[in-house]
Protein backbone atom coordinates (compact mmCIF):
# COMPACT_ATOMS: atom_id res chain seq x y z
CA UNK A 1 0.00 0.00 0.00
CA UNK A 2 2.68 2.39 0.49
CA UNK A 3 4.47 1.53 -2.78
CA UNK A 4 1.00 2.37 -4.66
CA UNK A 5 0.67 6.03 -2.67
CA UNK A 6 4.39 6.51 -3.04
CA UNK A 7 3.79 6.16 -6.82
CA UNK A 8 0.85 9.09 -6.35
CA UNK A 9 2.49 11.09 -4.84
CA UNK A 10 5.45 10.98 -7.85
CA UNK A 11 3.12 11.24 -10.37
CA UNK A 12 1.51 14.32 -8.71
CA UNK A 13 4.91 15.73 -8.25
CA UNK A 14 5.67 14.45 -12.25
CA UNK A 15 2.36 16.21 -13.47
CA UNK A 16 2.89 19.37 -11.57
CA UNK A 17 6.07 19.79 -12.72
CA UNK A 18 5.24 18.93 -16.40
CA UNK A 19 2.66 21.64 -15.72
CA UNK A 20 5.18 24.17 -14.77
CA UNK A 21 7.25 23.22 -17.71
CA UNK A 22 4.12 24.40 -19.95
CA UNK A 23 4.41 27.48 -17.90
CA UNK A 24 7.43 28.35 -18.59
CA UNK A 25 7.82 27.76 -22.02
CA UNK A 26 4.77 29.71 -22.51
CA UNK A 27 6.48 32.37 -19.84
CA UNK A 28 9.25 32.12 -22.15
CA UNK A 29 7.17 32.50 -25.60
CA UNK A 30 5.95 35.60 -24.29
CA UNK A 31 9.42 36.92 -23.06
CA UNK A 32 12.29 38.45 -25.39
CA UNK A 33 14.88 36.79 -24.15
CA UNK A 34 15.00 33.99 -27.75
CA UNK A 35 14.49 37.01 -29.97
CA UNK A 36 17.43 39.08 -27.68
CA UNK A 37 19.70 35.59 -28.20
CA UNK A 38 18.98 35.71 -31.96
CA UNK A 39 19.75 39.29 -32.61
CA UNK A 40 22.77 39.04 -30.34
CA UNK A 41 24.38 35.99 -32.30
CA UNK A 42 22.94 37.70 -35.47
CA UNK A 43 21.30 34.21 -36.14
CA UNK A 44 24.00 31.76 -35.68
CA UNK A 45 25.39 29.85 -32.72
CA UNK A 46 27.54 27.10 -31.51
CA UNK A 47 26.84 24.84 -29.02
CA UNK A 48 28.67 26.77 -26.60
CA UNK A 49 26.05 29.32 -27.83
CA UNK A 50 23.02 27.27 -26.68
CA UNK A 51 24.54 25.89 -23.38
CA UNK A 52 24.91 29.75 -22.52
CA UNK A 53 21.67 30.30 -23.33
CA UNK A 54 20.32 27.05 -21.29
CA UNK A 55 22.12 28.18 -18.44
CA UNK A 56 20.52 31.72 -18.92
CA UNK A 57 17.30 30.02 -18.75
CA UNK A 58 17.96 27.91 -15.68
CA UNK A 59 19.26 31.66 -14.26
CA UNK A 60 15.90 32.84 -14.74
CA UNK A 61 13.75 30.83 -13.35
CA UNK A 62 12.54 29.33 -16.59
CA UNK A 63 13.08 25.53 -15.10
CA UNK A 64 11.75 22.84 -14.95
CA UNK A 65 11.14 23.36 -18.74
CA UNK A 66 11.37 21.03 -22.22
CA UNK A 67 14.39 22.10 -23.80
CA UNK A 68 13.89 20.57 -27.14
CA UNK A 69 10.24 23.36 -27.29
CA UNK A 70 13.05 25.48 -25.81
CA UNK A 71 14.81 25.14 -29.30
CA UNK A 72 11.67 24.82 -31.37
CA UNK A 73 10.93 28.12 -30.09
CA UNK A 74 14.42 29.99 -31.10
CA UNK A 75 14.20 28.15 -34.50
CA UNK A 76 11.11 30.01 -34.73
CA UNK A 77 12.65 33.35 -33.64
CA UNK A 78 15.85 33.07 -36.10
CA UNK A 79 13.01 32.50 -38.82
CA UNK A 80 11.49 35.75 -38.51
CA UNK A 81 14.84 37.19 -37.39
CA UNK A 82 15.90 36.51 -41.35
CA UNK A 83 12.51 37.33 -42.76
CA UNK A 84 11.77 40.46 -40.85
């Protein structure tokens, strides 16, 4: 029996933080941090490049959060960084 709430309470604590994850990327999609990385690397970067701007993140208070969205999102931002 304790196994079984053990395993509730984890997947409460799994949900909520999958929940704050959608928070913060959508904290983040609203923010101009991406578009300030873009225009500051003038649309290219290393991986150096993106582990700064992880760590900026983790700075922030932008974790828990999905990092591959994370780099879905600045795809997205160097996109209309080139188009205008």
């Amino acid at each position: 029996m304790n196994e079984k709430n053990t395993s509730g309470v984890m997947g409460k604590a799994i949900n909520e933080e999958s929940a704050t994850a959608d928070q913060n990327l959508k904290r983040l999609a609203e923010a101009s941090i991406l578009s300030d990385f873009v225009r500051l690397h003038d649309g290219a970067w290393d991986c150096s490049g993106w582990h700064s701007l992880c760590q900026i993140l983790e700075d922030e208070g932008y974790t828990p959060i999905d990092f591959e969205k994370v780099g879905l999102l600045l795809e997205d931002k160097r996109t209309e960084y080139f188009n205008g």
